[in-house]
Structures are given as C-alpha cells and as structure tokens.
C-alpha atoms as a PDB file:
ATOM      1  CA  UNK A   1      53.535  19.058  35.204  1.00  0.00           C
ATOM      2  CA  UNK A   2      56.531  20.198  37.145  1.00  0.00           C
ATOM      3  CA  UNK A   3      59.878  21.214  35.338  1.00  0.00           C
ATOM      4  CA  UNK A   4      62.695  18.968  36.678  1.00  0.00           C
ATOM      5  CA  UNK A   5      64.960  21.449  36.107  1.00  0.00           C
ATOM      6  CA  UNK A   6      63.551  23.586  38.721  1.00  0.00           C
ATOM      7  CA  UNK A   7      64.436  23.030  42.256  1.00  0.00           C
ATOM      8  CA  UNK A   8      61.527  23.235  44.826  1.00  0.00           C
ATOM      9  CA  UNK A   9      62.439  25.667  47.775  1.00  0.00           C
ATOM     10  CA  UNK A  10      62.232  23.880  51.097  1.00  0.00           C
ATOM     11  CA  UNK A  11      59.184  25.694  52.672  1.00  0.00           C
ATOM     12  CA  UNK A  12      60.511  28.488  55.500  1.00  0.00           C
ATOM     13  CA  UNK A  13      60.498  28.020  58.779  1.00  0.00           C
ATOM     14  CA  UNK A  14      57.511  29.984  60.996  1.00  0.00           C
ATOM     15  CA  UNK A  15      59.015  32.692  62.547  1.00  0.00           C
ATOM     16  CA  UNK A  16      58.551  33.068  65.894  1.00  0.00           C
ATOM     17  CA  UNK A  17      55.621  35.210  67.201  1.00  0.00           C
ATOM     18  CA  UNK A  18      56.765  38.681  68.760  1.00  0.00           C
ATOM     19  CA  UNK A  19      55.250  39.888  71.085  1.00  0.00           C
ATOM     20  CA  UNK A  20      53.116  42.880  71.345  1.00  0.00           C
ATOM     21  CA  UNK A  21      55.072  46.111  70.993  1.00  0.00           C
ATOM     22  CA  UNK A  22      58.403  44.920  69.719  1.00  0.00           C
ATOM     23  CA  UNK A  23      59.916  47.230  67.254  1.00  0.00           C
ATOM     24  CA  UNK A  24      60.623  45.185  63.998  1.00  0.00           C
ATOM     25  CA  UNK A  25      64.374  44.735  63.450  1.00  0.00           C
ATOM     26  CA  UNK A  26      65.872  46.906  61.124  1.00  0.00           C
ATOM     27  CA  UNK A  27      66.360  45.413  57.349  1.00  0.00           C
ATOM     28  CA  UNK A  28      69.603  45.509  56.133  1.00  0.00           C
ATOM     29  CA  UNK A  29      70.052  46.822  52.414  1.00  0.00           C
ATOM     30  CA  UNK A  30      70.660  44.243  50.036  1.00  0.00           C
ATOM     31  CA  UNK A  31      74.431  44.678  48.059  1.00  0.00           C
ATOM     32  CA  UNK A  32      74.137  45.429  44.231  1.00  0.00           C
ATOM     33  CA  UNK A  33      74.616  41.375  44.061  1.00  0.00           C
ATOM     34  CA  UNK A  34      71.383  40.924  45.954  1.00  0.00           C
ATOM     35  CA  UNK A  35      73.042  39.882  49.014  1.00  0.00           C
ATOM     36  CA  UNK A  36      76.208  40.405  51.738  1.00  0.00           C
ATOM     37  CA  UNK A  37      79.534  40.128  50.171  1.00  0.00           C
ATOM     38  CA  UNK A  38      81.539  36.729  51.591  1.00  0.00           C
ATOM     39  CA  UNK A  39      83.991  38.111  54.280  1.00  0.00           C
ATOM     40  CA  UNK A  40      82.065  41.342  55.053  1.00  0.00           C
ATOM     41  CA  UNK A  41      80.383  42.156  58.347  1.00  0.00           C
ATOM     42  CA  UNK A  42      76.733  43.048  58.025  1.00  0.00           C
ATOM     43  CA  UNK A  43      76.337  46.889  58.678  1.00  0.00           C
ATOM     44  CA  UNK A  44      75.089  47.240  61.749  1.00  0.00           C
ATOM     45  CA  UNK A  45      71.107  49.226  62.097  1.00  0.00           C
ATOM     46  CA  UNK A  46      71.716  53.114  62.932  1.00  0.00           C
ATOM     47  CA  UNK A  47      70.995  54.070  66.037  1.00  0.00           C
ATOM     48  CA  UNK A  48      67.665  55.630  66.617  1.00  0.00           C
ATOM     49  CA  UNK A  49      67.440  59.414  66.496  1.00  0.00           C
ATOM     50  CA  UNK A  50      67.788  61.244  69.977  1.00  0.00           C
ATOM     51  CA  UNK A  51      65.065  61.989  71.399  1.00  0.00           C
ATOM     52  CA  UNK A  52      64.553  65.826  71.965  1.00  0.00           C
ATOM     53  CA  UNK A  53      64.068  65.724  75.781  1.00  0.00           C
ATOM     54  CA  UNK A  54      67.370  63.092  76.214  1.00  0.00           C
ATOM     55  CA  UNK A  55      69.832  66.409  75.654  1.00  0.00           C
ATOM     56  CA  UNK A  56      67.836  68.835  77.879  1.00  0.00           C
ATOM     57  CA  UNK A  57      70.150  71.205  79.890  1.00  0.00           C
ATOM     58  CA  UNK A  58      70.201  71.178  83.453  1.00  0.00           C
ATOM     59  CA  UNK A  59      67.540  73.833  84.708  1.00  0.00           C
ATOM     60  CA  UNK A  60      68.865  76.715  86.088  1.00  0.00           C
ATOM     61  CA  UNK A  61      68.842  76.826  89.799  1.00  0.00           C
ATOM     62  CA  UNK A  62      65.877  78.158  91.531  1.00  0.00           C
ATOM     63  CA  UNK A  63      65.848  80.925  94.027  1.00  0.00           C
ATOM     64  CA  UNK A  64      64.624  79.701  97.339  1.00  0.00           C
ATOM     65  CA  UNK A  65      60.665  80.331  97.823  1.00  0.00           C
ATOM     66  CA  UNK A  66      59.776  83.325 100.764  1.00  0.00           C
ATOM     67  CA  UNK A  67      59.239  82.605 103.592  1.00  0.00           C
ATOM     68  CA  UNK A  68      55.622  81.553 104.201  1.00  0.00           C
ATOM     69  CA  UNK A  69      53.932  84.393 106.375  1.00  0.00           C
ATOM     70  CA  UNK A  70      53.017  83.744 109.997  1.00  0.00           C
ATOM     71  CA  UNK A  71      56.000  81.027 109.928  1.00  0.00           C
ATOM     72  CA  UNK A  72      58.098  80.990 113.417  1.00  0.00           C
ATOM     73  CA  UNK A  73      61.148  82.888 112.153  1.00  0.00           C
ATOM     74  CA  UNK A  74      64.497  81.189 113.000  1.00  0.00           C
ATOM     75  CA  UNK A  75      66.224  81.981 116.115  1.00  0.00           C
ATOM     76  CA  UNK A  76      68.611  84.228 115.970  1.00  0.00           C
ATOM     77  CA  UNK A  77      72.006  83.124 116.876  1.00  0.00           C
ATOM     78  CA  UNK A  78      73.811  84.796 119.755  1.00  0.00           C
ATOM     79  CA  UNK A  79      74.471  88.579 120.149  1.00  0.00           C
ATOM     80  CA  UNK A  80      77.853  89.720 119.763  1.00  0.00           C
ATOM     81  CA  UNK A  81      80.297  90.554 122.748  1.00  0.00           C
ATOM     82  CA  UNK A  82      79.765  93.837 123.856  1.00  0.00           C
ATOM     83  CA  UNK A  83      83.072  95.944 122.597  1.00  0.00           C
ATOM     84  CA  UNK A  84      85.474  96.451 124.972  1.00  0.00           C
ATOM     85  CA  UNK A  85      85.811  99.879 126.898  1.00  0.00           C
ATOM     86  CA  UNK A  86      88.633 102.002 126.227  1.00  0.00           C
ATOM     87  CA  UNK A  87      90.966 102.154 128.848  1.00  0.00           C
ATOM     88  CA  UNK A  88      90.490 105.343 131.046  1.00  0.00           C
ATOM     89  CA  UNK A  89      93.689 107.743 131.866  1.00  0.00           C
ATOM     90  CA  UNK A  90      95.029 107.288 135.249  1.00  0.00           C
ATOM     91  CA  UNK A  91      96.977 109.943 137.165  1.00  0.00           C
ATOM     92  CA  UNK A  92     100.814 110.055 136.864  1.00  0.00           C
ATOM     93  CA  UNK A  93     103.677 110.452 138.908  1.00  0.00           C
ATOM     94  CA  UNK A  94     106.534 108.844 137.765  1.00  0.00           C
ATOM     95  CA  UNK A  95     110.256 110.035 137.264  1.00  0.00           C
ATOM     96  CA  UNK A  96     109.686 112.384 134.433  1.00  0.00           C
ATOM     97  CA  UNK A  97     106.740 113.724 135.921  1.00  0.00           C
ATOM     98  CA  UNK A  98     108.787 114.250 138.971  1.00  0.00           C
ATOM     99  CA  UNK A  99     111.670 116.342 136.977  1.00  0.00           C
ATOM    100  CA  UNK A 100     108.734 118.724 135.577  1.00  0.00           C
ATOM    101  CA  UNK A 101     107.216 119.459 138.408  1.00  0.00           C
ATOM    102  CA  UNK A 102     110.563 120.092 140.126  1.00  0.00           C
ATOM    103  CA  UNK A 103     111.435 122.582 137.663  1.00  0.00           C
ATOM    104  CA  UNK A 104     108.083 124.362 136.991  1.00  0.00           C
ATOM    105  CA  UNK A 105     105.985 123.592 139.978  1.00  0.00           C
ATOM    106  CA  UNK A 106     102.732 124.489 139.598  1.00  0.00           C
ATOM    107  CA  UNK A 107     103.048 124.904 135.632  1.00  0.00           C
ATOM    108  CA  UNK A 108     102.833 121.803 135.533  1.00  0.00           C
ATOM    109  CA  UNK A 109      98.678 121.466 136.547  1.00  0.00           C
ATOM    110  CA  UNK A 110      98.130 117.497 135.874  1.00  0.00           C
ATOM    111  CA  UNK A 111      99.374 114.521 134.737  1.00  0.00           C
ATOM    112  CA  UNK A 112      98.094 111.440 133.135  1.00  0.00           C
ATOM    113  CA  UNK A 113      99.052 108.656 131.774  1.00  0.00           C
ATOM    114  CA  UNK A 114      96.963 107.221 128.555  1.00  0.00           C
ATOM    115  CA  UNK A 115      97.116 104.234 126.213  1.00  0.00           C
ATOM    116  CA  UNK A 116     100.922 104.352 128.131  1.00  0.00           C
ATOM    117  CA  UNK A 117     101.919 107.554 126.840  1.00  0.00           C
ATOM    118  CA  UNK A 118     101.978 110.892 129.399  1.00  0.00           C
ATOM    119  CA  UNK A 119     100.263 113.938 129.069  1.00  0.00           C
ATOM    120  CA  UNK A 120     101.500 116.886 131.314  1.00  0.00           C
ATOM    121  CA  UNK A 121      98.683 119.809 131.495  1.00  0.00           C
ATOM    122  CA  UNK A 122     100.933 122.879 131.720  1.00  0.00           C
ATOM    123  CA  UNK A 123     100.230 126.538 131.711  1.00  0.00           C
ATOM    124  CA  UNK A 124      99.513 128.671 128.336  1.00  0.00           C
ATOM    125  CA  UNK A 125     101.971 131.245 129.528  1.00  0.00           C
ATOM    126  CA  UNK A 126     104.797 128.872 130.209  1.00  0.00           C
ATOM    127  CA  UNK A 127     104.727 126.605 127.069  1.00  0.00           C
ATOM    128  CA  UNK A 128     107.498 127.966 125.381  1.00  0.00           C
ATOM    129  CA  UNK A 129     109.722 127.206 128.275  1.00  0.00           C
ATOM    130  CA  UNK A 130     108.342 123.655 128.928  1.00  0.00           C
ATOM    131  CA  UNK A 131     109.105 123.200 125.087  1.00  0.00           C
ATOM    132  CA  UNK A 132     112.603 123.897 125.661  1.00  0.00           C
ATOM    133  CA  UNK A 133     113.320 122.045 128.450  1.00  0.00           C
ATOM    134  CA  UNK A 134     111.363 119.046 127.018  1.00  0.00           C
ATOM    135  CA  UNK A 135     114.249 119.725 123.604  1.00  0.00           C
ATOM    136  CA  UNK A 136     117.094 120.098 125.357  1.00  0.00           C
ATOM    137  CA  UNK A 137     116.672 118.507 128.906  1.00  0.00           C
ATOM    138  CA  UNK A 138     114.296 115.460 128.394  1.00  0.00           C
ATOM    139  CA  UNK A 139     115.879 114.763 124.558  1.00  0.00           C
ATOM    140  CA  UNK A 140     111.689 115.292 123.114  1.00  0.00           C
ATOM    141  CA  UNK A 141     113.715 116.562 119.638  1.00  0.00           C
ATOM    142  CA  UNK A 142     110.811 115.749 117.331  1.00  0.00           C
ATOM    143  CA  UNK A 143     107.604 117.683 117.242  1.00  0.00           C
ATOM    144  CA  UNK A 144     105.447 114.653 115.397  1.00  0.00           C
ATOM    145  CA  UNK A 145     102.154 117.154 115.666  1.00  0.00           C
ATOM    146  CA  UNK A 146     100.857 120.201 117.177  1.00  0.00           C
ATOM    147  CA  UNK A 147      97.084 120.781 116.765  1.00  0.00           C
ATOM    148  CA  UNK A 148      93.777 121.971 119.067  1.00  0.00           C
ATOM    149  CA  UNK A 149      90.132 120.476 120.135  1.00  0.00           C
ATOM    150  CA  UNK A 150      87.260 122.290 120.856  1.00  0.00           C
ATOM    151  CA  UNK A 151      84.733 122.602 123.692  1.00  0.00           C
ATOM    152  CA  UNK A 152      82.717 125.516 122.857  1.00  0.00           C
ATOM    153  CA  UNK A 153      80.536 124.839 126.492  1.00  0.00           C
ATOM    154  CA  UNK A 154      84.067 125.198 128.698  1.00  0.00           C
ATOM    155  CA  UNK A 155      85.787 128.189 130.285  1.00  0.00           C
ATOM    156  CA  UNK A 156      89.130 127.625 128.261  1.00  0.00           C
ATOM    157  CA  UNK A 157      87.505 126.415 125.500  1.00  0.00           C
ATOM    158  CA  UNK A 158      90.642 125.215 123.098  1.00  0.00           C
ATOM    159  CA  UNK A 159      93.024 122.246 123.837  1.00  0.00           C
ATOM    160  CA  UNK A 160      96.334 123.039 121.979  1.00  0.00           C
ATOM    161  CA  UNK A 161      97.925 119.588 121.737  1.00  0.00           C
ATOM    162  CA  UNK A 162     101.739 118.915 121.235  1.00  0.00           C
ATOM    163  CA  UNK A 163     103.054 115.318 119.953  1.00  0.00           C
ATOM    164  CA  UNK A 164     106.502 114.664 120.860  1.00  0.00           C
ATOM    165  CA  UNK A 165     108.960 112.143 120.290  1.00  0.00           C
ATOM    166  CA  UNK A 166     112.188 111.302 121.564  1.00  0.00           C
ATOM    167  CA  UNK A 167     114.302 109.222 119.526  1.00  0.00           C
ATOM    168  CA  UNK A 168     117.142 108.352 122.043  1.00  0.00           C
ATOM    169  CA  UNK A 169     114.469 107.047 124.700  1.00  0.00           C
ATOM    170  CA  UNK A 170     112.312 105.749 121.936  1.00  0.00           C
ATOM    171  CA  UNK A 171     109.407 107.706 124.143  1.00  0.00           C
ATOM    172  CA  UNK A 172     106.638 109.746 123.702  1.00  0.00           C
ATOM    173  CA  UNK A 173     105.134 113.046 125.371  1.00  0.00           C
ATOM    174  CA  UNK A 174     102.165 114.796 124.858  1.00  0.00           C
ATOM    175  CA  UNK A 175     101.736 118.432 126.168  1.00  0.00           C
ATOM    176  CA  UNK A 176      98.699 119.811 126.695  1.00  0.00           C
ATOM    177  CA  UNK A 177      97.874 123.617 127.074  1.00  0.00           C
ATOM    178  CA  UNK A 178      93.985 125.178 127.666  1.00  0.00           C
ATOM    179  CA  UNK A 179      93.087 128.592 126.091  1.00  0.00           C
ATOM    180  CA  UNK A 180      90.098 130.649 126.022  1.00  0.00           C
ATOM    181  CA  UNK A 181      88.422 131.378 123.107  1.00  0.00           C
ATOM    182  CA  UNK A 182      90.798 135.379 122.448  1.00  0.00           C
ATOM    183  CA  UNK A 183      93.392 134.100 124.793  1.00  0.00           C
ATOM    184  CA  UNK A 184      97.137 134.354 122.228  1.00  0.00           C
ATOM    185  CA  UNK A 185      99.751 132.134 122.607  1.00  0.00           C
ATOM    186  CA  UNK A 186     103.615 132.313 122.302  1.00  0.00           C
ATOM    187  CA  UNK A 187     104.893 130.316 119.254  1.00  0.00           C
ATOM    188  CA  UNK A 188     107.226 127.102 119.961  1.00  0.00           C
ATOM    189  CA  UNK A 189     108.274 127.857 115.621  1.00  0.00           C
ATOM    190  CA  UNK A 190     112.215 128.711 117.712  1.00  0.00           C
ATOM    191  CA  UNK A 191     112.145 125.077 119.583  1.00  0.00           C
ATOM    192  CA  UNK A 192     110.481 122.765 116.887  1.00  0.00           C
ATOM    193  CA  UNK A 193     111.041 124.456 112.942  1.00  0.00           C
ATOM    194  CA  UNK A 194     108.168 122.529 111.970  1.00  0.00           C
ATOM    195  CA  UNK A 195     106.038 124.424 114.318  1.00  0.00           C
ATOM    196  CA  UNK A 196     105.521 126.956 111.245  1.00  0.00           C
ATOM    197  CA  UNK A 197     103.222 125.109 108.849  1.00  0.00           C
ATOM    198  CA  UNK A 198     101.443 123.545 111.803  1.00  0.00           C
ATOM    199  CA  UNK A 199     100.650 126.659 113.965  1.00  0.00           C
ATOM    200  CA  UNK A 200      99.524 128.032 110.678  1.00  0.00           C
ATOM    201  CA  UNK A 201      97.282 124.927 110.392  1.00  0.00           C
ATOM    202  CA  UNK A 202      95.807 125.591 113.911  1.00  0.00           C
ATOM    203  CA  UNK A 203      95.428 129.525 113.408  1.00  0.00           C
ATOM    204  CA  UNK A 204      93.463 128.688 110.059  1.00  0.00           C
ATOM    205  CA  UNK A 205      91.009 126.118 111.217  1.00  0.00           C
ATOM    206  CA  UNK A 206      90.589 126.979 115.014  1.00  0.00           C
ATOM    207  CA  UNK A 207      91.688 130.900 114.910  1.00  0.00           C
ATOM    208  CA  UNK A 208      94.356 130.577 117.466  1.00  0.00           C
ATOM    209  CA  UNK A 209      96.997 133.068 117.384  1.00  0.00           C
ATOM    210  CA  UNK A 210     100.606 132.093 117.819  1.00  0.00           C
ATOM    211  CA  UNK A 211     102.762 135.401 118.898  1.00  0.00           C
ATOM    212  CA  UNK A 212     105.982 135.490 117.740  1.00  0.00           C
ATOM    213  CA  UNK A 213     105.014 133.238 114.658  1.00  0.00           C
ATOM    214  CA  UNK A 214     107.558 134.289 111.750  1.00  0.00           C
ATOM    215  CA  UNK A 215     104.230 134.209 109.083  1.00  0.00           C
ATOM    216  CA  UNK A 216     100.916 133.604 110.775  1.00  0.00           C
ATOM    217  CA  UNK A 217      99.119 133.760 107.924  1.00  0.00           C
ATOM    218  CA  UNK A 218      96.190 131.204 106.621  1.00  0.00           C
ATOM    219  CA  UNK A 219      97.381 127.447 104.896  1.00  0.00           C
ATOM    220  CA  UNK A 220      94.335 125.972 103.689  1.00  0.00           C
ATOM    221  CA  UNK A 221      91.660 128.484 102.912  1.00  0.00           C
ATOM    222  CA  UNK A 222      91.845 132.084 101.176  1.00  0.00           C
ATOM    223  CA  UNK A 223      93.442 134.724 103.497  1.00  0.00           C
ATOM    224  CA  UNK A 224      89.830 136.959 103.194  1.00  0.00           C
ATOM    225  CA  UNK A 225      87.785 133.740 104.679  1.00  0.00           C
ATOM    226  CA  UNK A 226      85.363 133.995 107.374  1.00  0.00           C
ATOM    227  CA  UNK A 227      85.306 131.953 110.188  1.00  0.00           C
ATOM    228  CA  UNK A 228      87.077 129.037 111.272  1.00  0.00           C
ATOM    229  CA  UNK A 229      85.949 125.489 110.139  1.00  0.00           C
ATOM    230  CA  UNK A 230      87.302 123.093 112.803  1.00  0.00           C
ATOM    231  CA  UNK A 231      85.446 125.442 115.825  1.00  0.00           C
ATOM    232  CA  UNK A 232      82.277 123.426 116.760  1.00  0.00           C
ATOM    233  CA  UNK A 233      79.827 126.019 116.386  1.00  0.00           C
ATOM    234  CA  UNK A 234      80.997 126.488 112.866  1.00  0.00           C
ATOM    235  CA  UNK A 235      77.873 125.733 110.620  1.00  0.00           C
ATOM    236  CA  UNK A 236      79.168 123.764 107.668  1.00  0.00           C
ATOM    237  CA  UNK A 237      76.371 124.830 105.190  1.00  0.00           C
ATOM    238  CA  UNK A 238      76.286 128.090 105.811  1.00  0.00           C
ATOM    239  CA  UNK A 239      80.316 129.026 104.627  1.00  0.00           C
ATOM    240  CA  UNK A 240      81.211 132.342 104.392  1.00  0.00           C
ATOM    241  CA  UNK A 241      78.420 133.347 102.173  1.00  0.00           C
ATOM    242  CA  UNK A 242      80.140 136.852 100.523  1.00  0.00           C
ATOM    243  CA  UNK A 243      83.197 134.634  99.233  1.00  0.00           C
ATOM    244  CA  UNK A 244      81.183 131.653  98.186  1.00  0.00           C
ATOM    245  CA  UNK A 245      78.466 133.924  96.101  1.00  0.00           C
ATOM    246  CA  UNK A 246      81.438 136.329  94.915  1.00  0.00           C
ATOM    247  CA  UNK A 247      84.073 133.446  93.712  1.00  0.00           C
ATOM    248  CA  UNK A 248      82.148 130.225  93.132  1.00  0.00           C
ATOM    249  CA  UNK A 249      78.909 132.303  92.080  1.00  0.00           C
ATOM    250  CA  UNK A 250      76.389 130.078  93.876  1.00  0.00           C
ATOM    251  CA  UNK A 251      74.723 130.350  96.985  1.00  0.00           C
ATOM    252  CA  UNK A 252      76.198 128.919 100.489  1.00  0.00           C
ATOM    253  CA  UNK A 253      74.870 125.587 101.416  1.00  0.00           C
ATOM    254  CA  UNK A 254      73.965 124.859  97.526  1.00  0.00           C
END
C-alpha cells in the first residue's frame, strides 16, 4: 500500500546524451539549507588551473646560424672613394714675396705657397735679419712656433721651421731655414721673447745650437742625456743606456 501522505516525485527528465569527450559541468556546492539562497546568483565554476606551458616566456633570441661552407659569399658592396690628394705647393711670387726679395735678394732662395699660407726658404746666416724685418716691416709680431724636421739622407739635413702670425693682416708666414747636421745658428730669442723655451725645445730634441741664446740649456730631458730623440736615426729602445741603468736601474729597451 502507498502512504497518501507521501507525494510521488514526477519521474526526471533524460538528460541529454553528451557527447564523447565533454568535460562534465562543474557541481555547484549545495548551501547549509541544501540548496541556493532565493535572490543569490549561483557561484560561478573556477576557472581551470593554467596550464604550465600557457605562461612560457618568450625564448631568447637566437644567434644567426654560420654560414654554411662552400656558400657563394655576398657581394661586397662598392669600394670606397679613393682619398683625395693633398694639394701640392706651388711656387710664389706675389707682393710680399716681391718686398723680400727686394730687400735680401738672393737670401731669399724659394718661395711657395701651401694650403694658402707662404713659405720663404731663406739663408741660415741671414735669419736673424729676415726675423726683424718680418717684426717690424711686414707686422709678423707673433712667433706661434719655431721647431725643426729631419732628413738624415740630405746635405743640410735639419729644417728649422718658424710660424708666424700677423694680427693686423690677419696673415700667416712660415720661414724656413736648412742646416747641416754641426752647422749653429743665431738665436731670433731678441725679435720673438718666446723664442727662449722653444729654441731650447729644438736644441734638446734635435741638438741644434742657437748662438746668442740667453740659456741654451736642455727643457725636457736631464742636462747629462745622450743623444737627441726627435733625430731620425735615434734608436728609441736603445736610450742612453749609462743614465737609464744608473737612475731607473733597469736595462735600456726593458
């Protein structure tokens, strides 16, 4: 017999075949009453757990593979311009040229003009007096350098090499003087004061003597030094070897 108080349960519906390979929707935990409050949203399923791979950081980048051998190589793009020449000197005979050789003559052996300054050649034995007229007559009141080139193979084997400067024209003049390798000579230190330090610059590296210098003495290295280190047949590692060995206590060249 069946108890009327007991209400049959309408049969459930047949739930609807899945198919194959459907992940089974997540259940929802039943509230302490056995069901979802009235009014409150069902919680919604937590979303699956990352998979280890999703995060991966971006590989670092690879270096390019060599180049596979007996490959034709790439050609090469095309050379670079060749470099322009500098430009040559080129003989000189303008106005100032014209005044020098007036007043020395044949002092004054060549002239050339380069990178548009002149050079005058004059004669060793005449420089002081070209100095002074360059001072006083041509208004060359700045010595900017004085200094010397070798070339051991020649006859008069030193260049001495003055750098002037004229600040009225806004000009420059460069005076060049050959001398043999013992040949003195006379000191421009009365024209130019700051002829002093750099005849003593000249005397120390190239062994030129300046008469009439007011201390001819050596600037850079030790008065008792050997040899002169800006001549061309100076031999760099072999440097005074009785100072080196006495004062530094090594061997030259070491």
């Amino acid at each position: 017999m069946t108890n009327d108080s007991e209400e049959k349960q309408p049969p459930r519906p047949a739930e609807a075949e899945k198919p194959a390979g459907t992940p089974a929707a997540p259940s929802t935990p039943p509230s302490a009453s056995g069901g979802t409050p009235p009014g409150e949203t069902p919680a919604k399923p937590a979303a699956p757990a990352a998979s280890p791979t999703a995060a991966k950081p971006p590989a670092a980048a690879v270096p390019p593979k060599p180049a596979v051998p007996g490959a034709p190589a790439k050609p090469a793009g095309p050379p670079p311009p060749p470099k322009e020449a500098p430009p040559k000197p080129v003989p000189l005979d303008n106005e100032l040229v014209k005044r020098y050789k007036a007043r020395f003559g044949g002092a004054i052996a060549e002239a050339w003009l380069d990178r548009k300054q002149p050079i005058l050649v004059v004669a060793a034995d005449q420089l002081l007096e070209i100095s002074r007229h360059s001072r006083d007559e041509e208004g060359f009141d700045l010595l900017v350098d004085l200094t010397a080139v070798d070339w051991p193979k020649r006859e008069k084997r030193f260049d001495l090499v003055l750098i002037l400067y004229s600040f009225r024209k806004n000009e420059r003049l460069r005076i060049k003087a050959l001398l043999g390798e013992n040949e003195p000579v006379t000191s421009v230190e009365s024209i130019w004061p700051t002829a002093n330090w750099l005849e003593r610059e000249v005397y120390d590296m190239f062994g030129i003597v300046f008469e009439g210098h007011s201390n001819l003495k050596r600037l850079l290295l030790p008065e008792e030094w050997q040899g002169y280190p800006l001549r061309k047949d100076y031999d760099i590692l072999q440097q005074d070897e009785a100072w080196v060995r006495e004062n530094l206590g090594i061997e030259s060249g070491q």
